[in-house]
C-alpha atoms as a PDB file:
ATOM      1  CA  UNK A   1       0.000   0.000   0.000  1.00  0.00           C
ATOM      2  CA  UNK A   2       1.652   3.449  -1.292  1.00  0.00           C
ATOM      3  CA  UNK A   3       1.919   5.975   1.816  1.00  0.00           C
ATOM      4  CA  UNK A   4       2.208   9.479  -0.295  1.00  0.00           C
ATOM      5  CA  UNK A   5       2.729  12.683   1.669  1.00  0.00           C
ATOM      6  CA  UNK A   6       2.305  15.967  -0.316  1.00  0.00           C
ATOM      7  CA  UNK A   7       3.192  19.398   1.629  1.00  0.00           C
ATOM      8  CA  UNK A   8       1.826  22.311   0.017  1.00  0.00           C
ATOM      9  CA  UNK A   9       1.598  25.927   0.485  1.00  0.00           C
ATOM     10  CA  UNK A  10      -1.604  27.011   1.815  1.00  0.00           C
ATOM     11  CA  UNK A  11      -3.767  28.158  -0.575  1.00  0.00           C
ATOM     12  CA  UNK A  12      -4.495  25.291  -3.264  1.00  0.00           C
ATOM     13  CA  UNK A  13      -7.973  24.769  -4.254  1.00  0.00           C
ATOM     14  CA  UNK A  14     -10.149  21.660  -2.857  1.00  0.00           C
ATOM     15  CA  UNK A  15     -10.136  21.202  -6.679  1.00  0.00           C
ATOM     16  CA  UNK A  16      -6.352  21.291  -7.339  1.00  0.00           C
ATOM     17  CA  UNK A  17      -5.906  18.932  -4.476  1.00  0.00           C
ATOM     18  CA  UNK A  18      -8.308  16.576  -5.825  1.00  0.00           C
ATOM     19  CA  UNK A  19      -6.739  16.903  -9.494  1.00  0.00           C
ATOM     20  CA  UNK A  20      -3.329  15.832  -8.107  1.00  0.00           C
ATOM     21  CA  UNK A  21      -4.778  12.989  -5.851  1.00  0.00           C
ATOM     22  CA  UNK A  22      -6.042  11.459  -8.894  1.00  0.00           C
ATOM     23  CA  UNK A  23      -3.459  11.984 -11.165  1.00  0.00           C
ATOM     24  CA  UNK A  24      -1.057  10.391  -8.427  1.00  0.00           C
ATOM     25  CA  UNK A  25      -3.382   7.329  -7.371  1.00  0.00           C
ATOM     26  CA  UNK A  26      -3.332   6.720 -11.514  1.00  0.00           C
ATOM     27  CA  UNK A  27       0.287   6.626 -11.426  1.00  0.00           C
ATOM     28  CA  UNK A  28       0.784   4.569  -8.695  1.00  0.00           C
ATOM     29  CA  UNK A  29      -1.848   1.823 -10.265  1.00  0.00           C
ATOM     30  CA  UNK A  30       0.003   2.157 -13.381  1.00  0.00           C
ATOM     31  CA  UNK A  31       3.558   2.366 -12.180  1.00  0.00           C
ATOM     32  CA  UNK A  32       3.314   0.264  -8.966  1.00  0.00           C
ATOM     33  CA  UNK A  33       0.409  -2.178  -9.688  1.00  0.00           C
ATOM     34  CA  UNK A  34      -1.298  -1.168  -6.394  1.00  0.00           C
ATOM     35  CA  UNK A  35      -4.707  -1.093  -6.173  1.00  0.00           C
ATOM     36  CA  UNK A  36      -6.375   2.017  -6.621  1.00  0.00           C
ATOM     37  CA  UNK A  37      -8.059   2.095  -2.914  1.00  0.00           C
ATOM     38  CA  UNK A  38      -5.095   1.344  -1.337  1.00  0.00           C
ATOM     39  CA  UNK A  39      -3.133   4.272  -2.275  1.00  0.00           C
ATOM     40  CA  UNK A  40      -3.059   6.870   0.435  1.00  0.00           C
ATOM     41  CA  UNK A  41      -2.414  10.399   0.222  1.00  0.00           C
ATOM     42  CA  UNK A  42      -2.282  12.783   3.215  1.00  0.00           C
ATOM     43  CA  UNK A  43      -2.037  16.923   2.491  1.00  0.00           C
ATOM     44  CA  UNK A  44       0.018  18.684   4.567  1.00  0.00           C
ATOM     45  CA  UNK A  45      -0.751  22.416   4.409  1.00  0.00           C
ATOM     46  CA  UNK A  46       2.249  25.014   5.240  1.00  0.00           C
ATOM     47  CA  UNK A  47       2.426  28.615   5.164  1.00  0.00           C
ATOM     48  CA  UNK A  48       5.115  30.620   3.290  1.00  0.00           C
ATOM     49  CA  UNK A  49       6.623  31.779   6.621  1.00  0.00           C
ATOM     50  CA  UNK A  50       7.348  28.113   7.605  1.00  0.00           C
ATOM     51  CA  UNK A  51       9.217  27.173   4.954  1.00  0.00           C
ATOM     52  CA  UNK A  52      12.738  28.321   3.108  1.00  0.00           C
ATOM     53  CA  UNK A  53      14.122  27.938  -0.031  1.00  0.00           C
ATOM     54  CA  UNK A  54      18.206  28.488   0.173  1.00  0.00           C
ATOM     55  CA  UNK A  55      17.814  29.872   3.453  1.00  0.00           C
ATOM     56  CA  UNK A  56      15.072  32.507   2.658  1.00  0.00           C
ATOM     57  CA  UNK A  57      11.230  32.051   3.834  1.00  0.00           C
ATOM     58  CA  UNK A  58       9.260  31.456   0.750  1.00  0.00           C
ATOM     59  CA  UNK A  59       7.195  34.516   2.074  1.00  0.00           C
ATOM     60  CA  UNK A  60      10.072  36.670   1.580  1.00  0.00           C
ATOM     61  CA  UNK A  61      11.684  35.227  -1.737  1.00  0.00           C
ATOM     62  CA  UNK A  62      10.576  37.911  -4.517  1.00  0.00           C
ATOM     63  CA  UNK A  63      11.623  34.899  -6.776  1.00  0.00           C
ATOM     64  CA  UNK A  64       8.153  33.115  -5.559  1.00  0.00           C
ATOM     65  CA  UNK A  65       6.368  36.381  -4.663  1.00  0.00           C
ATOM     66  CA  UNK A  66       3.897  35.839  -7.425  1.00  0.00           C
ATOM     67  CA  UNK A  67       3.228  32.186  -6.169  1.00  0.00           C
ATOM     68  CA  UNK A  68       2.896  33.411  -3.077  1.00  0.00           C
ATOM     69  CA  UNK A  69       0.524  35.878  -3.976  1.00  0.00           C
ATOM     70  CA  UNK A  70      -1.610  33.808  -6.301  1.00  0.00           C
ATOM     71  CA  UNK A  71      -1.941  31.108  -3.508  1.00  0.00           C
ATOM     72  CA  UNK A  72      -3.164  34.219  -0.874  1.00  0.00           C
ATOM     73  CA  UNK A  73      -5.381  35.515  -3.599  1.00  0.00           C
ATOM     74  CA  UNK A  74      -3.793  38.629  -3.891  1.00  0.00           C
END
């Protein structure tokens, strides 16, 4: 039984996260053979002020700053 854990910034859609789940549960049928109700999936929301890229907080990385903002709805 696949065990996936997925951290994401806060701020995906129940939509998006259902879109990946099933586009990851097909790959792991197809890939690993397992059955499609036994792959597992747990979300793990983080903010952008709990987590750093090259030692900067994604919150404060003007490289990601339009992520960010998209994910805030900014």
């Amino acid at each position: 039984m696949p065990n996936i854990t997925v951290e994401l910034l806060q701020g995906r859609t129940m939509e998006q996260r259902r879109a990946f789940a099933r586009a990851v549960a097909d790959n792991a049928v197809e890939i690993l053979g397992a059955r499609r109700q036994d792959v597992r999936m747990v979300f793990t929301e983080i903010s952008a002020d709990s987590v750093a890229n090259g030692g900067v907080l994604a919150s404060e990385d003007e490289s990601r700053a339009g992520v960010v903002a998209a994910l805030n709805g900014d």
